[in-house]
C-alpha atoms as a PDB file:
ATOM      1  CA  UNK A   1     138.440  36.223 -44.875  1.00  0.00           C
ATOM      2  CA  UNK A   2     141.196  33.882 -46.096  1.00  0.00           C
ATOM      3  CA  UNK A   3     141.986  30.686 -45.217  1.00  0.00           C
ATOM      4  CA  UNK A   4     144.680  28.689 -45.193  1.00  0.00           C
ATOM      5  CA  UNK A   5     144.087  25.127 -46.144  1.00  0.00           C
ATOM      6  CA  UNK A   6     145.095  22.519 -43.130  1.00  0.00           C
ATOM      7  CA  UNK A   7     147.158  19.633 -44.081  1.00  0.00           C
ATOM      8  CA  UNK A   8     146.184  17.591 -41.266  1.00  0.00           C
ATOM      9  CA  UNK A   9     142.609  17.702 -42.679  1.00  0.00           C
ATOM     10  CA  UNK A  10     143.325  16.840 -45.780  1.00  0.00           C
ATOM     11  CA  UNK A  11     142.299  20.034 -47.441  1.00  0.00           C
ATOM     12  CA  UNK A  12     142.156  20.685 -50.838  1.00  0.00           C
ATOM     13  CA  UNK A  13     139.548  23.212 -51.921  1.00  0.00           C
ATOM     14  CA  UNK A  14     137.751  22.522 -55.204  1.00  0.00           C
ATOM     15  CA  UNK A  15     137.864  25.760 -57.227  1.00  0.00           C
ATOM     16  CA  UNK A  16     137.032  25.254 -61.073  1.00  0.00           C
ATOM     17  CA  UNK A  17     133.997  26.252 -62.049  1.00  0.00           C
ATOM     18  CA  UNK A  18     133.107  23.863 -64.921  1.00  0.00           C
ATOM     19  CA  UNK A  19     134.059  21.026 -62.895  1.00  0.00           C
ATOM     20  CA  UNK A  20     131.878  22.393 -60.205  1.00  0.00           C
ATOM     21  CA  UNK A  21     129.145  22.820 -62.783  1.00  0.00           C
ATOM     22  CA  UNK A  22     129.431  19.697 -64.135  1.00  0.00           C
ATOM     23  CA  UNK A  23     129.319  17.702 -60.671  1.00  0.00           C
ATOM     24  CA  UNK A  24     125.942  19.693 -59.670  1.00  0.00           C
ATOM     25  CA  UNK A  25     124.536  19.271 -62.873  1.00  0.00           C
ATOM     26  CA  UNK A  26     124.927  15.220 -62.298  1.00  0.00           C
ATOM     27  CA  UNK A  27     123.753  15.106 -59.095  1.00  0.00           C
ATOM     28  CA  UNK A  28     120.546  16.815 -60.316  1.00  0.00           C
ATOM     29  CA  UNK A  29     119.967  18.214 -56.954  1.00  0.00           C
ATOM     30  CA  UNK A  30     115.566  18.739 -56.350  1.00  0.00           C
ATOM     31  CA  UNK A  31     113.845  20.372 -53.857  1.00  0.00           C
ATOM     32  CA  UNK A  32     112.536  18.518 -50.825  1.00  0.00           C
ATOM     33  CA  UNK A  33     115.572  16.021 -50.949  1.00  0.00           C
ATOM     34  CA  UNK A  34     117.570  15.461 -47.871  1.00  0.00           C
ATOM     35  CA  UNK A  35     120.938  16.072 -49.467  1.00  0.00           C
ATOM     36  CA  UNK A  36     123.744  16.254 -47.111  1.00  0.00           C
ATOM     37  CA  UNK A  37     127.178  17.366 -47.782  1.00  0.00           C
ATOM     38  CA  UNK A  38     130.936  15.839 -46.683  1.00  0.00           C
ATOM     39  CA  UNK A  39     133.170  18.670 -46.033  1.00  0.00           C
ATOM     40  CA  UNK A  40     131.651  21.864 -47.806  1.00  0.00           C
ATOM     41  CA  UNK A  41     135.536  23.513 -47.050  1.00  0.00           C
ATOM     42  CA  UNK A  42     134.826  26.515 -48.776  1.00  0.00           C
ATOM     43  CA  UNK A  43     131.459  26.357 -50.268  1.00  0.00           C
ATOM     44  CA  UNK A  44     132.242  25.442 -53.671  1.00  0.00           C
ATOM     45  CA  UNK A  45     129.604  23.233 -53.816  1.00  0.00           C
ATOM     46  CA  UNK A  46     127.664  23.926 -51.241  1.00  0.00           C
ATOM     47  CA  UNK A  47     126.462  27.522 -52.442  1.00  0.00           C
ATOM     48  CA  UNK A  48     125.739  25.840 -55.942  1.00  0.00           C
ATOM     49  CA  UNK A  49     123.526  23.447 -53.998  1.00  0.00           C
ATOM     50  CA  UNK A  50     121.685  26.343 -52.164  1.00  0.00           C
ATOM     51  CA  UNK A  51     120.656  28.026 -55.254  1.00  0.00           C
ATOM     52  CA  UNK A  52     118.600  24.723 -56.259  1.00  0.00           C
ATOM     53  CA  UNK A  53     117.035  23.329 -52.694  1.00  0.00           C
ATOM     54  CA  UNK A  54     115.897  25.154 -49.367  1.00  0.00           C
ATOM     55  CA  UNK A  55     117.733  23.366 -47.190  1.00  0.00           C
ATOM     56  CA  UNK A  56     121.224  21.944 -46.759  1.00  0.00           C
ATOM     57  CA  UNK A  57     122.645  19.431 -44.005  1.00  0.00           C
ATOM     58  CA  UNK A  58     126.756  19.523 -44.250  1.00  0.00           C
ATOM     59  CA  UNK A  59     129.416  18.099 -42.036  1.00  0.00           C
ATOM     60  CA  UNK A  60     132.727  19.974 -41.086  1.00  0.00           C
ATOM     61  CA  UNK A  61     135.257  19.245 -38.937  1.00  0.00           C
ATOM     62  CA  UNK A  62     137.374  22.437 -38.952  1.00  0.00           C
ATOM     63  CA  UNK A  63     135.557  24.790 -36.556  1.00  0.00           C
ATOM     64  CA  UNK A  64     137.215  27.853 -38.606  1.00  0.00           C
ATOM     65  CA  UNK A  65     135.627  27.258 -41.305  1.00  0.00           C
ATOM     66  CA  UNK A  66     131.791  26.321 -39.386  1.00  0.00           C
ATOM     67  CA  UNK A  67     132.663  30.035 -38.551  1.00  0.00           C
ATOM     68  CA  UNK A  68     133.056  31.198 -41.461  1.00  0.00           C
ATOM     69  CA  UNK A  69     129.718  29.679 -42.728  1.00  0.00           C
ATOM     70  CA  UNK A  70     127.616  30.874 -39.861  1.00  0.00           C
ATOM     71  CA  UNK A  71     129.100  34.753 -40.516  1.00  0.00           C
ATOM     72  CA  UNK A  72     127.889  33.937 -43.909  1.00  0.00           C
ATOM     73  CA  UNK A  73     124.327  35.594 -44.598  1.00  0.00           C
ATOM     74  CA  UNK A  74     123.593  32.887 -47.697  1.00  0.00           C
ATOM     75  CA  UNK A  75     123.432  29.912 -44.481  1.00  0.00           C
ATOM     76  CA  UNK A  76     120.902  31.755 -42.335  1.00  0.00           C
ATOM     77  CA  UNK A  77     118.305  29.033 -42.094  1.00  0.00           C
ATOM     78  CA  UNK A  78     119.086  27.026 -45.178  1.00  0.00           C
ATOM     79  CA  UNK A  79     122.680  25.608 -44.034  1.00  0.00           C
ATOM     80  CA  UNK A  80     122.455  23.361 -41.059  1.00  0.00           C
ATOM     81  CA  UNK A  81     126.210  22.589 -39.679  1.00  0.00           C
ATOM     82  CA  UNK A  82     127.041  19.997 -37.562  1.00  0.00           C
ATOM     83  CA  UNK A  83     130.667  20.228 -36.508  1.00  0.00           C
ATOM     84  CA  UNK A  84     131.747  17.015 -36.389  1.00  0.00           C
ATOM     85  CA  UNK A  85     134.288  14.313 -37.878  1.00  0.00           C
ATOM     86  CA  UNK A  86     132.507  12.521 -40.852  1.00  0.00           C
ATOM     87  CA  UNK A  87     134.259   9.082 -39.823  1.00  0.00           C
ATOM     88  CA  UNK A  88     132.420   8.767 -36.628  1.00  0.00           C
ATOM     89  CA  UNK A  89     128.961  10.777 -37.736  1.00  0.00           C
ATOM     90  CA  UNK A  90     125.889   8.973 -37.172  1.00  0.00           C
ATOM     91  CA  UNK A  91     124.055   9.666 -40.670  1.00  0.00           C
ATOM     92  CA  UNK A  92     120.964   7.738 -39.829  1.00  0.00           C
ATOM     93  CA  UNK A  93     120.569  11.244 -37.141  1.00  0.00           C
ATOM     94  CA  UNK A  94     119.680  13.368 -40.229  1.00  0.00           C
ATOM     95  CA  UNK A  95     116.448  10.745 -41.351  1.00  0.00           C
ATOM     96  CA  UNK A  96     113.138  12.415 -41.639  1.00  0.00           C
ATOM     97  CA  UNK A  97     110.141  10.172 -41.791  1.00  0.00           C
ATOM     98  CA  UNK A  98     109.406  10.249 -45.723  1.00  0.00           C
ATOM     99  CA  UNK A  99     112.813   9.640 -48.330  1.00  0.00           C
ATOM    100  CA  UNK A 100     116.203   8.903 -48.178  1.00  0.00           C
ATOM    101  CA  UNK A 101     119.478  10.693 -47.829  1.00  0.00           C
ATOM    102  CA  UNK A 102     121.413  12.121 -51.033  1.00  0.00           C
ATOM    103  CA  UNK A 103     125.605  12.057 -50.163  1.00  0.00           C
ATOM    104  CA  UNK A 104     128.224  14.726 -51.954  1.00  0.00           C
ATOM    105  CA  UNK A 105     130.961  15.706 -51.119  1.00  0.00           C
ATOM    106  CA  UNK A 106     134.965  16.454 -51.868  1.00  0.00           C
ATOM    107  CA  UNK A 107     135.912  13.870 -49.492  1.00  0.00           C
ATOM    108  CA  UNK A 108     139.237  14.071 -47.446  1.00  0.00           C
ATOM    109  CA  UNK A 109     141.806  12.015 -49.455  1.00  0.00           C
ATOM    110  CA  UNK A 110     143.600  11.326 -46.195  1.00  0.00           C
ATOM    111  CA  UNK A 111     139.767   9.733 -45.110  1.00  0.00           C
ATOM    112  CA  UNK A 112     138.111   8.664 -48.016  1.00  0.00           C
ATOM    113  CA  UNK A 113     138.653   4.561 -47.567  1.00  0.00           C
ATOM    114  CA  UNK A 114     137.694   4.456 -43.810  1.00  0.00           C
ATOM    115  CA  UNK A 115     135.134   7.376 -44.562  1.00  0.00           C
ATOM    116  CA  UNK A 116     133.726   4.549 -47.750  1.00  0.00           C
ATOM    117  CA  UNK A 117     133.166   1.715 -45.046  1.00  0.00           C
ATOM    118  CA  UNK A 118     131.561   3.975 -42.171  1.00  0.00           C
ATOM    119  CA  UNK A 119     128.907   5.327 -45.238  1.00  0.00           C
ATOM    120  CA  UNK A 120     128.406   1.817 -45.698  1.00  0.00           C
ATOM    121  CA  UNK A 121     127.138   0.791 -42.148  1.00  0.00           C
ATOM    122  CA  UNK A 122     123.895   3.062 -43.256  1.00  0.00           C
ATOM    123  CA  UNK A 123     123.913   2.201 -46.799  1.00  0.00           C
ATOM    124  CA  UNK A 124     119.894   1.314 -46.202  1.00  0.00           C
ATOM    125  CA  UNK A 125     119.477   5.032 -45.342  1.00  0.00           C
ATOM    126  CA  UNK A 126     121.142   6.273 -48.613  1.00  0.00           C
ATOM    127  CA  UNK A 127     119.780   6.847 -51.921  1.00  0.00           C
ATOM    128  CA  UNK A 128     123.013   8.023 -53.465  1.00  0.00           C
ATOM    129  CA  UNK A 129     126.413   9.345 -52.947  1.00  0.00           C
ATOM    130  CA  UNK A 130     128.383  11.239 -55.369  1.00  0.00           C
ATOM    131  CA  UNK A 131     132.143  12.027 -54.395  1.00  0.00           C
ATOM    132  CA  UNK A 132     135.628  13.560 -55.654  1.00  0.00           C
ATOM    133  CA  UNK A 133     137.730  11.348 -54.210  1.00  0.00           C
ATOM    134  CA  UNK A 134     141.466  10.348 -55.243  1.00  0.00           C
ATOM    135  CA  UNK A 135     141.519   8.379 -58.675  1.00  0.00           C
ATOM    136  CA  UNK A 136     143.506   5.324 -57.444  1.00  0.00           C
ATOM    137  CA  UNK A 137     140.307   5.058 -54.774  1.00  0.00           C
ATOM    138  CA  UNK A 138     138.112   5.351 -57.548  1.00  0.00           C
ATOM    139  CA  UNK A 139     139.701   2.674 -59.589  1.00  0.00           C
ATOM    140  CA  UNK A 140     139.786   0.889 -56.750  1.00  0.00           C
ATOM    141  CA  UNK A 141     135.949   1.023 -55.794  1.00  0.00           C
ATOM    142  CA  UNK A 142     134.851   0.189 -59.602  1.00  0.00           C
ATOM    143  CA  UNK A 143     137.768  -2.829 -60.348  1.00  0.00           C
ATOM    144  CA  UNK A 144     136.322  -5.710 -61.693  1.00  0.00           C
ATOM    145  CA  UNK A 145     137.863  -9.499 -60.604  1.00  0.00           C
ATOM    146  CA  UNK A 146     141.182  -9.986 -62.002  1.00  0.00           C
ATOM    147  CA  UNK A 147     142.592  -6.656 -62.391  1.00  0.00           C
ATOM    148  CA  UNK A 148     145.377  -5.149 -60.366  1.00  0.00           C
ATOM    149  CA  UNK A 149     143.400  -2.196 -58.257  1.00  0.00           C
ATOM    150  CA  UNK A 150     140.620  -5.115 -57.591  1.00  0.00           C
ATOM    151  CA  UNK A 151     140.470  -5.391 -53.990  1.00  0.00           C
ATOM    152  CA  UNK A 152     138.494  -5.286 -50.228  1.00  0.00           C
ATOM    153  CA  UNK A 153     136.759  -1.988 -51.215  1.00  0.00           C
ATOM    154  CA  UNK A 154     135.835  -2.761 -54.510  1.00  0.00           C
ATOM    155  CA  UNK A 155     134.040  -6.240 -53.047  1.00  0.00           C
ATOM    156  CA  UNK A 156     132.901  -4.272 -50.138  1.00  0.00           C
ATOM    157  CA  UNK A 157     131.443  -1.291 -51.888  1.00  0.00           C
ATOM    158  CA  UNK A 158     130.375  -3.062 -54.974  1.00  0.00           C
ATOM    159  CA  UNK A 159     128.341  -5.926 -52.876  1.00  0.00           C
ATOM    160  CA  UNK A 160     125.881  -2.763 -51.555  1.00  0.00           C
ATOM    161  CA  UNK A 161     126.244  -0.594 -54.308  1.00  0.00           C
ATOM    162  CA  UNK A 162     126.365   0.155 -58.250  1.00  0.00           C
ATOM    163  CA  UNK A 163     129.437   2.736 -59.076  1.00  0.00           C
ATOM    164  CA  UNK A 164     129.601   4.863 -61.675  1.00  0.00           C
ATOM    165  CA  UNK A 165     132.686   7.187 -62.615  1.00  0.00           C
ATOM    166  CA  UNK A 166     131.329  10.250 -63.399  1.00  0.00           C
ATOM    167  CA  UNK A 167     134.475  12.560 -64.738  1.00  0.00           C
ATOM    168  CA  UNK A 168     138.400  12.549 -64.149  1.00  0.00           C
ATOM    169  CA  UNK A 169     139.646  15.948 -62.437  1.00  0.00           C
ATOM    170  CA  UNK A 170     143.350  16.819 -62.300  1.00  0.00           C
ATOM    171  CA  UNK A 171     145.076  18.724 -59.751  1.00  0.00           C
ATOM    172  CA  UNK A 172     144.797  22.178 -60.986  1.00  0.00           C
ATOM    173  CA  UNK A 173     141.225  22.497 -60.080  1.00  0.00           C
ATOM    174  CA  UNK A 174     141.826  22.630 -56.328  1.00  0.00           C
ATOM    175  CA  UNK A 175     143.447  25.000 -54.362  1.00  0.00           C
ATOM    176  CA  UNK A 176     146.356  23.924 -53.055  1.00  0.00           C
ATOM    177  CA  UNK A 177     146.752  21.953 -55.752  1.00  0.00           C
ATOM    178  CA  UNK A 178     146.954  17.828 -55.043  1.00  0.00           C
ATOM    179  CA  UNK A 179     150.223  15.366 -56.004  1.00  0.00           C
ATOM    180  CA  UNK A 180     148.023  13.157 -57.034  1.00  0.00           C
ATOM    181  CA  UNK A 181     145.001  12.852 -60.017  1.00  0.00           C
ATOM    182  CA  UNK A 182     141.266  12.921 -58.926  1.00  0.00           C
ATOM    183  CA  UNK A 183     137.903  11.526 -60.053  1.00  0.00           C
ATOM    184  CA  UNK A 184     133.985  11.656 -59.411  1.00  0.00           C
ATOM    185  CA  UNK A 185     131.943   8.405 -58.621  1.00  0.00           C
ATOM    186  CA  UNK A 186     128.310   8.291 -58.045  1.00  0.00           C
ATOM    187  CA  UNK A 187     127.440   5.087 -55.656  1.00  0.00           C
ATOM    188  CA  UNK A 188     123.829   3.690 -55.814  1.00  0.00           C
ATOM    189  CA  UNK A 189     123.219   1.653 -52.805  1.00  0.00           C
ATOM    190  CA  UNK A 190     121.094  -1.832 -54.341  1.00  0.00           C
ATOM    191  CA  UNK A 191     117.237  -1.560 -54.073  1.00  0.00           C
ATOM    192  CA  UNK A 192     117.748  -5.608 -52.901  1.00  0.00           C
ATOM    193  CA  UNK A 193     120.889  -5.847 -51.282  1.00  0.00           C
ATOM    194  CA  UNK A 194     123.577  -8.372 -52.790  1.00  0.00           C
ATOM    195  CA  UNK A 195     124.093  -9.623 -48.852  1.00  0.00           C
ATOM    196  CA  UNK A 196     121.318  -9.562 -46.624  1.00  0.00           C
ATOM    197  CA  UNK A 197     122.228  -7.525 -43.339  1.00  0.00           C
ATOM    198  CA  UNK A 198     122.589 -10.849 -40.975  1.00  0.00           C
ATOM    199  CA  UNK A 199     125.259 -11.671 -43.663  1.00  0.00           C
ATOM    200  CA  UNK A 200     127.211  -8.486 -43.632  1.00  0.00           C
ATOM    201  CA  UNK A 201     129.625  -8.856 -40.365  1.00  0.00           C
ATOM    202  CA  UNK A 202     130.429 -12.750 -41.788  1.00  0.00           C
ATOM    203  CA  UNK A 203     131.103 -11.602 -45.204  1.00  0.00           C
ATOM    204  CA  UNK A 204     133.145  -8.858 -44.495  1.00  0.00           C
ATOM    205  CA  UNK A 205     135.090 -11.046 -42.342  1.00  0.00           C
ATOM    206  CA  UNK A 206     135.630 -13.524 -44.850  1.00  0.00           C
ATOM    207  CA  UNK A 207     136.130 -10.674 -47.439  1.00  0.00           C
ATOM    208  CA  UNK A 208     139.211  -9.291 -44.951  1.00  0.00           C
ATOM    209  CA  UNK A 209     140.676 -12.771 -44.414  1.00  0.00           C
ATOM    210  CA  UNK A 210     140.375 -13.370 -48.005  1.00  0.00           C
ATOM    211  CA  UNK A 211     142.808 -10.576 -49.541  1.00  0.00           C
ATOM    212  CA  UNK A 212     145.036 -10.544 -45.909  1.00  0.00           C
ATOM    213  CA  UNK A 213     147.965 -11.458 -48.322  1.00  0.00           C
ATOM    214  CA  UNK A 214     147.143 -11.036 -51.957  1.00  0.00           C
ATOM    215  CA  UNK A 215     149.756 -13.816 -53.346  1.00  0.00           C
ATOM    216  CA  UNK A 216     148.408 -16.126 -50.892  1.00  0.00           C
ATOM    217  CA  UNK A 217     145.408 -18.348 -52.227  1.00  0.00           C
ATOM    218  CA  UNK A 218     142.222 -18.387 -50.807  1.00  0.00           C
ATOM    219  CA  UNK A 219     143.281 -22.142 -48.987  1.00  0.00           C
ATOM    220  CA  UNK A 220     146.329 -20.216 -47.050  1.00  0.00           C
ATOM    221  CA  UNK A 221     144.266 -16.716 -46.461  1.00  0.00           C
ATOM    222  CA  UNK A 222     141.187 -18.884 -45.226  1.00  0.00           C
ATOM    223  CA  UNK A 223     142.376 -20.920 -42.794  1.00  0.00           C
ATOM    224  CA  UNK A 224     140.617 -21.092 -39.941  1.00  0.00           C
ATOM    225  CA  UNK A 225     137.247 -19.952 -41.460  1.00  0.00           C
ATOM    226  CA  UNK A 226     136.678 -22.396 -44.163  1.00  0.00           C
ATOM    227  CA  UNK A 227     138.627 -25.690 -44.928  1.00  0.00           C
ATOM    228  CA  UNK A 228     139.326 -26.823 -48.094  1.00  0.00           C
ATOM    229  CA  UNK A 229     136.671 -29.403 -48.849  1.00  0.00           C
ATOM    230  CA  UNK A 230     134.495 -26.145 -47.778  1.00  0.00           C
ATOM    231  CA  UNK A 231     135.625 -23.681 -50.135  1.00  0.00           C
ATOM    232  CA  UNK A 232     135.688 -26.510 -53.006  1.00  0.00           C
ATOM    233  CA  UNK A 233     132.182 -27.289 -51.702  1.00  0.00           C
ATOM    234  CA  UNK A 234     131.131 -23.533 -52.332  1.00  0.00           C
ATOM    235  CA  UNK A 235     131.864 -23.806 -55.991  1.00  0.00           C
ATOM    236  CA  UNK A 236     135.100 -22.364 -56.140  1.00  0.00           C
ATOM    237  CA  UNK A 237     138.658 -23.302 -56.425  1.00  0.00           C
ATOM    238  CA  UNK A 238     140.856 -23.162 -53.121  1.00  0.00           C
ATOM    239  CA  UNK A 239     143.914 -22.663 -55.283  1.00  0.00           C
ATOM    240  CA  UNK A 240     142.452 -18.932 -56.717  1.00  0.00           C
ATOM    241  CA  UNK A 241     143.279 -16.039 -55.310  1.00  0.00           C
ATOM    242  CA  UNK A 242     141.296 -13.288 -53.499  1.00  0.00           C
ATOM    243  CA  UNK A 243     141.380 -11.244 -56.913  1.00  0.00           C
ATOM    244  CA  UNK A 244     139.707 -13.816 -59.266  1.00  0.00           C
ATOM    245  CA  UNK A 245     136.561 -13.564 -57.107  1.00  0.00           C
ATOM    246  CA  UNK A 246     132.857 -12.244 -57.927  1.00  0.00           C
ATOM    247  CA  UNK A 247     130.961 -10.744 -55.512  1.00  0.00           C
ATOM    248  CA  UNK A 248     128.895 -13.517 -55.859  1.00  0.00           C
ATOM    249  CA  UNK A 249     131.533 -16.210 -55.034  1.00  0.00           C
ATOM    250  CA  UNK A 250     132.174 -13.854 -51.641  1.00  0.00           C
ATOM    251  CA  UNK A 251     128.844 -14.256 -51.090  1.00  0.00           C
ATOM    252  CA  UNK A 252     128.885 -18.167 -52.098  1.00  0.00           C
ATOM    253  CA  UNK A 253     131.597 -18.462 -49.733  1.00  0.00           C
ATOM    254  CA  UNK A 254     129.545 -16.512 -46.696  1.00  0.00           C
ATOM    255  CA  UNK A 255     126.715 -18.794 -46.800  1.00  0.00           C
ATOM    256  CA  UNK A 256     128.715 -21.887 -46.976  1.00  0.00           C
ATOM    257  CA  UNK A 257     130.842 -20.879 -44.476  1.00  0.00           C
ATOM    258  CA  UNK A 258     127.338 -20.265 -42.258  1.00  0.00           C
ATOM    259  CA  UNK A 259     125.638 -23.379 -43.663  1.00  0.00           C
ATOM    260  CA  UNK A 260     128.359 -25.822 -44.339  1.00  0.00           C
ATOM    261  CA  UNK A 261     127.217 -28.884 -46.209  1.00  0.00           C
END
């Protein structure tokens, strides 16, 4: 049964088998793990994953292809579908009472930013994520302060997790092939989170504000939310810009900006 790959949901099916071999061999999938996949599309992972572990959560949005798994004899009680759209999917549903949830997926290019920040909201649920997502986004998420691609997600992401780049991919191991490079990261959500969960909404606030305008400084971007004297008060310099800041300085900044003084 072919199909034919859906722009409109970003699809690009993963089809080289050493790059295949090389993701599951990272992700060391073990039985008794509660591994959930992002978009299984074809099964290119997702039948590699099978042959390790009993049982397999995975989240698809085209209802052809949730077809095409169920017809599949391999799925019968080891692949457990839930039809739905990753970007509103409450992951915290899939919990059972002892360990935490292992990510992977070929994530949606089209998705994978928004998809990044809604996997954060249960980032205390999540032991790891490993994903193929476009390299720009993966430069993006591992940027450190003062380089061009450093930015929102890489503060965001890199205040609740450690990132890893696993492997660069090029286009001709997906089917249709992509425009643009790819790349594997591995997130690792922090044992002891960089910002404690009352912190989150006023740090990511702050975090927003902060790169609003990237050739603004952080006096002009935050305006309203911390005054000069403030931000000098926090340590840092109200003349730098968003992209010469730590995570730690965003995090200076959120506690000043909740305990001023």
């Amino acid at each position: 049964m072919k199909h034919v790959a859906r722009k409109r949901f970003g699809q690009n099916f993963l089809h080289d088998q050493g790059v295949i071999d090389r993701i599951i061999r990272r992700f060391n999938p073990q039985s008794g793990q509660h591994i959930v996949e992002i978009g299984p599309g074809l099964g290119a992972l997702t039948w590699p994953l099978l042959e390790e572990i009993d049982d397999l959560h995975a989240i698809e949005l085209d209802r052809d292809l949730v077809n095409r798994f169920m017809a599949d004899p391999r799925a019968q009680g080891h692949l457990h579908l839930h039809q739905a759209d990753a970007l509103s999917f409450d992951f915290a549903s899939l919990l059972s009472n002892n360990g935490k949830l292992r990510i992977i997926g070929n994530l949606p290019y089209n998705i994978s930013t928004p998809l990044m920040f809604h996997l954060l909201d249960f980032a205390s649920t999540i032991q790891d994520m490993m994903f193929m997502l476009q390299k720009e986004v993966v430069e993006r998420i591992t940027a450190q302060p003062g380089g061009k691609n450093y930015g929102r997600l890489s503060v965001m992401v890199q205040a609740q997790c450690s990132v890893e780049k696993i492997l660069d991919v090029g286009p001709g191991a997906f089917s249709p092939p992509p425009k643009v490079a790819s790349a594997v990261i591995r997130l690792v959500p922090h044992k002891c989170p960089l910002v404690d969960q009352e912190l989150m909404e006023v740090f990511a606030r702050l975090v927003k504000a902060a790169f609003a305008q990237r050739r603004k400084t952080l006096r002009n971007n935050l305006k309203g939310l911390l005054t000069e004297a403030e931000i000098s008060d926090a340590g840092i310099d109200p003349s730098a810009r968003a992209e010469t800041l730590s995570v730690e300085e965003f995090i200076a900044l959120t506690r000043h900006y909740l305990q001023p003084g």
